[in-house]
N, C-alpha and C. Protein backbone atom coordinates (compact mmCIF):
# COMPACT_ATOMS: atom_id res chain seq x y z
N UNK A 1 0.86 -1.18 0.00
CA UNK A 1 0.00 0.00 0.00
C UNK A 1 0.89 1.23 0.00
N UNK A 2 0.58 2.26 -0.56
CA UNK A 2 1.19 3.51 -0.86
C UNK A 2 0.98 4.49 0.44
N UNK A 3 1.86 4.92 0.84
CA UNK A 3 2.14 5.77 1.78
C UNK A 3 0.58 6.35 1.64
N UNK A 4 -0.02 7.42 2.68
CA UNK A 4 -1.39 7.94 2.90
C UNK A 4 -0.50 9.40 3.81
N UNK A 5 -1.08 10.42 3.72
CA UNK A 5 -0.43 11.53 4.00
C UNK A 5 -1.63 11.80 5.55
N UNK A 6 -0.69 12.49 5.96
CA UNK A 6 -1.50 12.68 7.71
C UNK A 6 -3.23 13.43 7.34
N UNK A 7 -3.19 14.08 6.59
CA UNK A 7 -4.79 14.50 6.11
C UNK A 7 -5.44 13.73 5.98
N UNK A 8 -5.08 12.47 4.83
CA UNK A 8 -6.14 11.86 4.77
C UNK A 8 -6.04 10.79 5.49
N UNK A 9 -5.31 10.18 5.91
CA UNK A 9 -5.53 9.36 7.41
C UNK A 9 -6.35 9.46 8.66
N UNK A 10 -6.55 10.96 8.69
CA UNK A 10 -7.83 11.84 9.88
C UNK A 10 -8.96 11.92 9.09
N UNK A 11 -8.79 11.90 7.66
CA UNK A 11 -10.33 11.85 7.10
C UNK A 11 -10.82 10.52 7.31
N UNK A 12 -9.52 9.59 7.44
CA UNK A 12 -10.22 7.57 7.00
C UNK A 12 -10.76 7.98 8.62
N UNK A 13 -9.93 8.01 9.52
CA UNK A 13 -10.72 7.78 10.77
C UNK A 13 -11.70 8.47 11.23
N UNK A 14 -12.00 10.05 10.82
CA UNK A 14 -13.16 10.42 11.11
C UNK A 14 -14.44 9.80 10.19
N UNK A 15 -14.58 9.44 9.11
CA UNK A 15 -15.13 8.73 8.17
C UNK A 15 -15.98 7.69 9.15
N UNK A 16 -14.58 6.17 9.50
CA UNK A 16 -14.91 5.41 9.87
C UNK A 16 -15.43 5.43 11.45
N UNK A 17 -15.01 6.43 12.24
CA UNK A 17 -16.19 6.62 13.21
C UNK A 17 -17.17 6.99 13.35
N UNK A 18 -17.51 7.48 12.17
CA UNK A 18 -18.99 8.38 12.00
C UNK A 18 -19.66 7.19 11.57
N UNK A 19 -19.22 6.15 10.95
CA UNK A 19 -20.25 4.93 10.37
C UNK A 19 -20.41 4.23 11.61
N UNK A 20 -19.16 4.01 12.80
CA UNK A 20 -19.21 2.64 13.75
C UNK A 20 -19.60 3.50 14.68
N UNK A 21 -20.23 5.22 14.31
CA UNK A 21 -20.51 6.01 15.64
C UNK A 21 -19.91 5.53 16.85
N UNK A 22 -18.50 5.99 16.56
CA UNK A 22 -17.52 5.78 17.87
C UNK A 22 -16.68 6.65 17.45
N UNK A 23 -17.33 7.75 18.84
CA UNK A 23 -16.62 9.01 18.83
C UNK A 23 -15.01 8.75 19.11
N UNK A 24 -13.89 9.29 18.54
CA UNK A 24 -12.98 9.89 19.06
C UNK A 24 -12.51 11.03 19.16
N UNK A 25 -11.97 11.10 20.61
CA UNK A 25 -11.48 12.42 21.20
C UNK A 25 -10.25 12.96 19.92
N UNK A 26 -10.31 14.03 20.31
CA UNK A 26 -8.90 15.07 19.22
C UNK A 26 -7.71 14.30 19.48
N UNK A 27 -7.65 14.16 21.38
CA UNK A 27 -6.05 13.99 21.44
C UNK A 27 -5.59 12.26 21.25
N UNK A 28 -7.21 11.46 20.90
CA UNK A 28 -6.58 10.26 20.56
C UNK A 28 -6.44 9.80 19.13
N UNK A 29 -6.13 10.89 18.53
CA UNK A 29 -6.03 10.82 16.64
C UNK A 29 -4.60 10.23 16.43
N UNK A 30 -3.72 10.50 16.98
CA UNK A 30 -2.34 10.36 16.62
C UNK A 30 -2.17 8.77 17.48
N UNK A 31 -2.50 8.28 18.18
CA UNK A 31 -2.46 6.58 18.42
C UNK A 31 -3.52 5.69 17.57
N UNK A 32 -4.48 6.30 17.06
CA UNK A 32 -5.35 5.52 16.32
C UNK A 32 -5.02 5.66 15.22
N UNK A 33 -3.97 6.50 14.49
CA UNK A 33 -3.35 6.57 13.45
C UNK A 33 -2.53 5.91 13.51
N UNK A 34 -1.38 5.42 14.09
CA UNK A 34 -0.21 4.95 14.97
C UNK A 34 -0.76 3.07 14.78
N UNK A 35 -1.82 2.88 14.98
CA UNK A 35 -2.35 1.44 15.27
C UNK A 35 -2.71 0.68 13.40
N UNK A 36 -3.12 1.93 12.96
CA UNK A 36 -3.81 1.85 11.61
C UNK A 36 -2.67 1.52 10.42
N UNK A 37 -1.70 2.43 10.83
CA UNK A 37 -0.60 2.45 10.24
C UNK A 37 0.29 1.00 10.49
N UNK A 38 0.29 0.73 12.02
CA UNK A 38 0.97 -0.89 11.76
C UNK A 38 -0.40 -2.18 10.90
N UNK A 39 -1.15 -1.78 11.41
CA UNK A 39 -2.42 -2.28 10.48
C UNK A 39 -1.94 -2.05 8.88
N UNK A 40 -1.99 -1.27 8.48
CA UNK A 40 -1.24 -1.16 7.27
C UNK A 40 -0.25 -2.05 6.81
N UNK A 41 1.08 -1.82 7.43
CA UNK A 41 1.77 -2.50 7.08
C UNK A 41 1.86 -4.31 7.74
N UNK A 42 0.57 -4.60 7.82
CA UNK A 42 0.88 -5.91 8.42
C UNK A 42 -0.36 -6.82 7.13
N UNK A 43 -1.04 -5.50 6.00
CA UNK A 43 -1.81 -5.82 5.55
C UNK A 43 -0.88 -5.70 4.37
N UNK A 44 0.32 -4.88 4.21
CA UNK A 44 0.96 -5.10 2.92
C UNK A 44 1.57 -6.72 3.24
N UNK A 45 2.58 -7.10 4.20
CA UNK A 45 3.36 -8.10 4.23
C UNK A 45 2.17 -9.67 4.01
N UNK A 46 0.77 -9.97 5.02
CA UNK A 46 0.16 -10.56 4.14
C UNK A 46 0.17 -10.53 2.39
N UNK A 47 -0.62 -9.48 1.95
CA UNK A 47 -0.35 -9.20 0.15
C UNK A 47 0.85 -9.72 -0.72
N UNK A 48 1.55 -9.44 0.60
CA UNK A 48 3.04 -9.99 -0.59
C UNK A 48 3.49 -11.29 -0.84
N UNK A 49 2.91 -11.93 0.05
CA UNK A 49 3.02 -13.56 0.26
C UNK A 49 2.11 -14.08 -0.75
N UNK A 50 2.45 -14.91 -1.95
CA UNK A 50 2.39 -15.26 -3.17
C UNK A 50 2.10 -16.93 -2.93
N UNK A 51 0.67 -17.08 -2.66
CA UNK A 51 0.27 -18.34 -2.71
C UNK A 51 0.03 -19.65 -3.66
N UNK A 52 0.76 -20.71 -3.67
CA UNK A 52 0.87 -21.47 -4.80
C UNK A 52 -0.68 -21.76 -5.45
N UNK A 53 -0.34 -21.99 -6.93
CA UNK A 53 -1.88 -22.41 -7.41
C UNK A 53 -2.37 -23.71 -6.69
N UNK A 54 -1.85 -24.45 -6.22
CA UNK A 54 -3.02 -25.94 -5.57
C UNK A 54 -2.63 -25.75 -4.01
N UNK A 55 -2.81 -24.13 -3.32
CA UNK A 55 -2.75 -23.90 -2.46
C UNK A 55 -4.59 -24.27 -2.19
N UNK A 56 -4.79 -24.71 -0.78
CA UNK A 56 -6.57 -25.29 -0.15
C UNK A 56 -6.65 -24.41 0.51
N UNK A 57 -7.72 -23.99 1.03
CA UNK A 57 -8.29 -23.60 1.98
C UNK A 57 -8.24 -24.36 3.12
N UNK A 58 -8.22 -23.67 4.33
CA UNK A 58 -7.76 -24.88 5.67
C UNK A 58 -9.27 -25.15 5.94
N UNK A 59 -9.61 -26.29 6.36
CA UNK A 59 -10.48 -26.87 6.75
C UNK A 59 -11.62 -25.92 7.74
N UNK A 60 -12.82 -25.72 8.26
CA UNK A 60 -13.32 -25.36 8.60
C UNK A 60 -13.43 -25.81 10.69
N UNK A 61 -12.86 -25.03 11.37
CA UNK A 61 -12.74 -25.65 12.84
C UNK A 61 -14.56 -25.94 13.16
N UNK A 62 -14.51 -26.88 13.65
CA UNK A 62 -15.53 -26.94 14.30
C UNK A 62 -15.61 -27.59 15.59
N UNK A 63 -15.93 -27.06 17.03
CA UNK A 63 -15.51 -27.93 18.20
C UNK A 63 -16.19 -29.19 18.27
């Protein structure tokens, strides 16, 4: 994923709290950015992992 500039990172999260109506405070913008951002990059390193074609689906747990 391509870098996201501090603007619109406060737009994704004000966005997405206005839908899950879960207010956040001003001064907790910069850790919920902070969380999003390793979120980010934990969503590129999945992506990059290149799954063989007669890769299965794992079985379904059921207790």
């Amino acid at each position: 994923m391509s870098e996201i500039s501090d603007g619109d990172l406060k737009a994704l999260i004000e966005a997405q709290a206005k839908v899950l109506d879960l207010p956040v405070r001003e001064d907790n913008y910069a850790v919920v950015a902070m969380h999003l951002g390793i979120a980010f990059k934990m969503a590129d390193i999945v992506s990059a992992f290149d799954l063989p074609e007669d890769a299965e689906p794992a079985p379904v747990y059921t207790p």
